[in-house]
Protein backbone atom coordinates (compact mmCIF):
# COMPACT_ATOMS: atom_id res chain seq x y z
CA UNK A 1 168.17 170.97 39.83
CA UNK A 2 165.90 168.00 39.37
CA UNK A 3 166.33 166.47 35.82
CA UNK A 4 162.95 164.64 34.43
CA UNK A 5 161.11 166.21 37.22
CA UNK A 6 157.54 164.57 37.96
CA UNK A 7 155.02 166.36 36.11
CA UNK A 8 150.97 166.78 36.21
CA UNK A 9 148.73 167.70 32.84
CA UNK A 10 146.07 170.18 32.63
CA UNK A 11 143.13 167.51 32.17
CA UNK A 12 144.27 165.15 35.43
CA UNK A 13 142.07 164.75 37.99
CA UNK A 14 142.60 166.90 40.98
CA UNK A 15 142.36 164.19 43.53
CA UNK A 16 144.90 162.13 41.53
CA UNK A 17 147.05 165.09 41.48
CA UNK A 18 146.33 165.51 45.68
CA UNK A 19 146.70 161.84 46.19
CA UNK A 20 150.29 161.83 44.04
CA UNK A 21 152.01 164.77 46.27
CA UNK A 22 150.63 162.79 49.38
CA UNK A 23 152.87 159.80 48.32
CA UNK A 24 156.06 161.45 47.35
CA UNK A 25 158.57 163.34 49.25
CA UNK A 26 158.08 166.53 46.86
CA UNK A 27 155.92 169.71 47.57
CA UNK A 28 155.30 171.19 44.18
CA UNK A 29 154.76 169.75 41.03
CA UNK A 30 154.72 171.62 37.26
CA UNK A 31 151.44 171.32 35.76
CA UNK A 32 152.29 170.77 31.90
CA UNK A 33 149.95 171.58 28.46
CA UNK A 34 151.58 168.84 26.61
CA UNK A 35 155.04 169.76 27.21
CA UNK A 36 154.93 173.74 27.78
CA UNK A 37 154.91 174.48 31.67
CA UNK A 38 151.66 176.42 32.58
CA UNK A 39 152.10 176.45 36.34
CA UNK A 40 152.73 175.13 39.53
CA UNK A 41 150.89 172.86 42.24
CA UNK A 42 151.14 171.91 45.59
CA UNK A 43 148.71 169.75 48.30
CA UNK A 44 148.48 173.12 50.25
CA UNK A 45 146.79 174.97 47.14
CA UNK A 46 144.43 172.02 47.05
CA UNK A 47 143.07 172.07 50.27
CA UNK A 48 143.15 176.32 49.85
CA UNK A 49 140.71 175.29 47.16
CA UNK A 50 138.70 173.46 49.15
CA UNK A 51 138.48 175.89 51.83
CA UNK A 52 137.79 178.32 49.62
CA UNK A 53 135.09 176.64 48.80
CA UNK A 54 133.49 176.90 51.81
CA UNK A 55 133.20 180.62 51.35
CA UNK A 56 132.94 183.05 54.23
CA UNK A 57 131.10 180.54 56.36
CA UNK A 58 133.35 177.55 56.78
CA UNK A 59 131.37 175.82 59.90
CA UNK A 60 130.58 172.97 58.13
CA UNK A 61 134.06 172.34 57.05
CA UNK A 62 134.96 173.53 60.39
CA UNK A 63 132.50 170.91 62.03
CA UNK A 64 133.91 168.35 59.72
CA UNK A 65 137.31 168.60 60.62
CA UNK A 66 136.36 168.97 64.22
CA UNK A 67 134.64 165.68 64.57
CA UNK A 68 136.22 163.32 62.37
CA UNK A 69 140.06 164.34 63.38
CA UNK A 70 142.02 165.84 66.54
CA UNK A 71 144.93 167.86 66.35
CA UNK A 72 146.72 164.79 67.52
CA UNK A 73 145.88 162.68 64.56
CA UNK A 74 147.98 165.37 62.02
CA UNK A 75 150.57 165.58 64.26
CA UNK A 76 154.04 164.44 63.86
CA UNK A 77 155.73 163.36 66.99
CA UNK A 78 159.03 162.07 64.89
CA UNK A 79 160.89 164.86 65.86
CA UNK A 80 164.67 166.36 65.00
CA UNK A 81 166.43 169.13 67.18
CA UNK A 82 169.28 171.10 66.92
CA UNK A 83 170.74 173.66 70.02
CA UNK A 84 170.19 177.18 68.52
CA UNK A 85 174.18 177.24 68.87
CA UNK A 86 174.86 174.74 66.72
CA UNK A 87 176.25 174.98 63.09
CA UNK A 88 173.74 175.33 60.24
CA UNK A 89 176.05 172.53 59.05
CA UNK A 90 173.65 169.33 61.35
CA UNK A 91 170.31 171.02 60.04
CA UNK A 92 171.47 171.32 56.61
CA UNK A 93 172.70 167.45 57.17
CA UNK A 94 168.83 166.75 58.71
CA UNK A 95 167.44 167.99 55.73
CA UNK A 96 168.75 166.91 52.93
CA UNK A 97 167.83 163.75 52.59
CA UNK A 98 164.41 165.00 51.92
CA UNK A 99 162.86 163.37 54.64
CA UNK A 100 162.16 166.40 56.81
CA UNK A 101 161.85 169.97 55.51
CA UNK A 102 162.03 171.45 59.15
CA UNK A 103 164.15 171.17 61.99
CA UNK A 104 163.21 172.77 65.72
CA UNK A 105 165.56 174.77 67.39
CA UNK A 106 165.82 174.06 70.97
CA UNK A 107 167.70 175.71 74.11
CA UNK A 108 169.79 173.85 76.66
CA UNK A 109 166.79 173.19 78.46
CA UNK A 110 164.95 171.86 75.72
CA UNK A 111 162.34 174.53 75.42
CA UNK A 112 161.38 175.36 71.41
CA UNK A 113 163.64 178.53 70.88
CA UNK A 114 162.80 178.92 67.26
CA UNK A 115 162.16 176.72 63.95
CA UNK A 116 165.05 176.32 60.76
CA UNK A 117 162.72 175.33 57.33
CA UNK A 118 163.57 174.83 53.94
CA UNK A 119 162.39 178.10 53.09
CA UNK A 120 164.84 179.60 55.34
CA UNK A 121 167.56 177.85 54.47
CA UNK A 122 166.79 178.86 50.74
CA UNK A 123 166.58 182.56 51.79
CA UNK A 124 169.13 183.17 54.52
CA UNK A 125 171.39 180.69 53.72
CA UNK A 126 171.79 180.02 49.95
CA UNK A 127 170.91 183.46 49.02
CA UNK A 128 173.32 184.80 51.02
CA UNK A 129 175.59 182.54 50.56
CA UNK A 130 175.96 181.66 54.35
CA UNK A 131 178.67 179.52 56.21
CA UNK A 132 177.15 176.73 57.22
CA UNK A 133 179.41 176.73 60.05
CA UNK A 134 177.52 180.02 60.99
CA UNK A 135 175.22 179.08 64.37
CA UNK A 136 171.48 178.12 63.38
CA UNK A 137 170.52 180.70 65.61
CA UNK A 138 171.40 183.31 63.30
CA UNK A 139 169.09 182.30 60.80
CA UNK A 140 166.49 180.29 62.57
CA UNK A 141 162.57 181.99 62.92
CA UNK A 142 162.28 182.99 66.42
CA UNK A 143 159.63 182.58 68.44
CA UNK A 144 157.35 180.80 65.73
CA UNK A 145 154.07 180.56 66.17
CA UNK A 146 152.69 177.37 67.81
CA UNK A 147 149.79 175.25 68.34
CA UNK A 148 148.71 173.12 71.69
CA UNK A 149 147.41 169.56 71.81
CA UNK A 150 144.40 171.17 73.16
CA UNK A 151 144.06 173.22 70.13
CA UNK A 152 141.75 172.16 67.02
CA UNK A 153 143.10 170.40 63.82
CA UNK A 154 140.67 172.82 62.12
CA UNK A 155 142.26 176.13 63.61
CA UNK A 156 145.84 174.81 62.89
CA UNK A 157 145.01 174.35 59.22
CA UNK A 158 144.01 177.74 58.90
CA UNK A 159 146.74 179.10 60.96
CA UNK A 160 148.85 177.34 58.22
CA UNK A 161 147.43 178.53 55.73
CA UNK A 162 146.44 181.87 56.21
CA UNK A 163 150.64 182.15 57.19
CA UNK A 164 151.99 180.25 54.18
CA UNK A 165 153.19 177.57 56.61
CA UNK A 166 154.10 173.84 55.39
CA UNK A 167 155.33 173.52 59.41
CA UNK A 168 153.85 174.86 62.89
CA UNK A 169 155.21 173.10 65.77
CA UNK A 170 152.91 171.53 68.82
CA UNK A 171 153.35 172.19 72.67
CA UNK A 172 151.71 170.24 75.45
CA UNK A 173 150.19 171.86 78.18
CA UNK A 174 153.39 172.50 80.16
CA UNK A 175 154.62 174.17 76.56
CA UNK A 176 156.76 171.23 76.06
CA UNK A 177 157.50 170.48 72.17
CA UNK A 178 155.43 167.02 71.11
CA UNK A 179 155.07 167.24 67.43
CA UNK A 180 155.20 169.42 64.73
C-alpha cells in the first residue's frame, strides 16, 4: 500500500494533471473533492479523451501524429529479458523497483516468445498466490500482439488503446525485438 499517496483535485488543470503522471514513475492517480476520493486517473485516459475527441473521423489527429512523430520516436529500446524458463522470481526482481512495468519473454534464440506485465503479475501471480519460483512461462501472455518499426506511431496508439495496453513490444523487419 502506498501511504500519503500523490493526489489530483477536481478543479486542476488537465494538462497539469497529464504533465504530473509524465514525470513520475506512477500510472494512476486519485482525483480528490477536498479529501473524499471521487475517482481515478491515468495519462492513458487523457489521451482516450483526446482521441475521443476527434470523433469518428480521427484523420486529422491521425495526420498529426503521422507527421510530427515516427513509431521510432515512442519507442523504448532500453530493454529487459527473461528465458520463458526462468523463475517468475528475476521478473518480479526487474520490476519492482518501479522502473519497468514489463518484462519480454524471450526463447533460447532470442525470438519474443511472450510478454510478463504488471497486470499479470497482479492477476496470475498475487491472486493466486503463485511461487515465484514457478517458470515465467506459465504465466507470461503468449504471443502478444506486436508492432514493426515500419508501422505508424498513430496505429500503435490505437492498438494500445483500443486493447487496454500500457506495453506492445516492437519488431524489426527480420521480427527481431528493438523496443517496446
Amino acid at each position: 500500500m502506498t501511504t500519503d499517496p500523490v493526489t489530483v483535485h477536481l478543479g486542476q488543470a488537465i494538462s497539469d494533471v497529464y504533465g504530473m503522471l509524465q514525470s513520475q514513475s506512477f500510472h494512476h492517480v486519485p482525483v480528490v473533492n477536498g479529501a473524499t476520493p471521487v475517482g481515478l486517473i491515468s495519462a492513458t485516459d487523457i489521451l482516450k479523451l483526446v482521441y475521443d475527441i476527434e470523433g469518428g473521423d480521427d484523420r486529422m489527429l491521425r495526420t498529426f501524429l503521422d507527421h510530427q512523430f515516427t513509431l521510432e520516436d515512442a519507442t523504448s529500446t532500453e530493454l529487459i529479458t527473461v528465458k520463458q524458463d526462468e523463475p517468475l522470481r528475476i521478473a518480479v526482481d526487474h520490476m519492482s523497483n518501479g522502473a519497468v512495468h514489463s518484462v519480454l519473454v524471450v526463447d533460447d534464440g532470442g525470438d519474443l516468445v511472450g510478454i510478463v506485465t504488471s497486470t499479470d503479475m497482479m492477476r496470475r501471480v498475487v491472486a493466486k498466490d503463485v511461487d515465484i519460483t514457478t517458470s515465467v512461462d506459465l504465466i507470461m501472455t503468449k504471443k502478444p500482439k506486436c508492432v514493426t518499426m515500419e508501422d505508424n506511431a498513430t496505429d500503435a496508439l490505437i492498438m494500445m488503446m483500443d486493447n487496454h495496453f500500457r506495453h506492445l513490444p516492437v519488431l524489426n523487419g527480420e521480427g527481431s525485438i528493438v523496443g517496446g
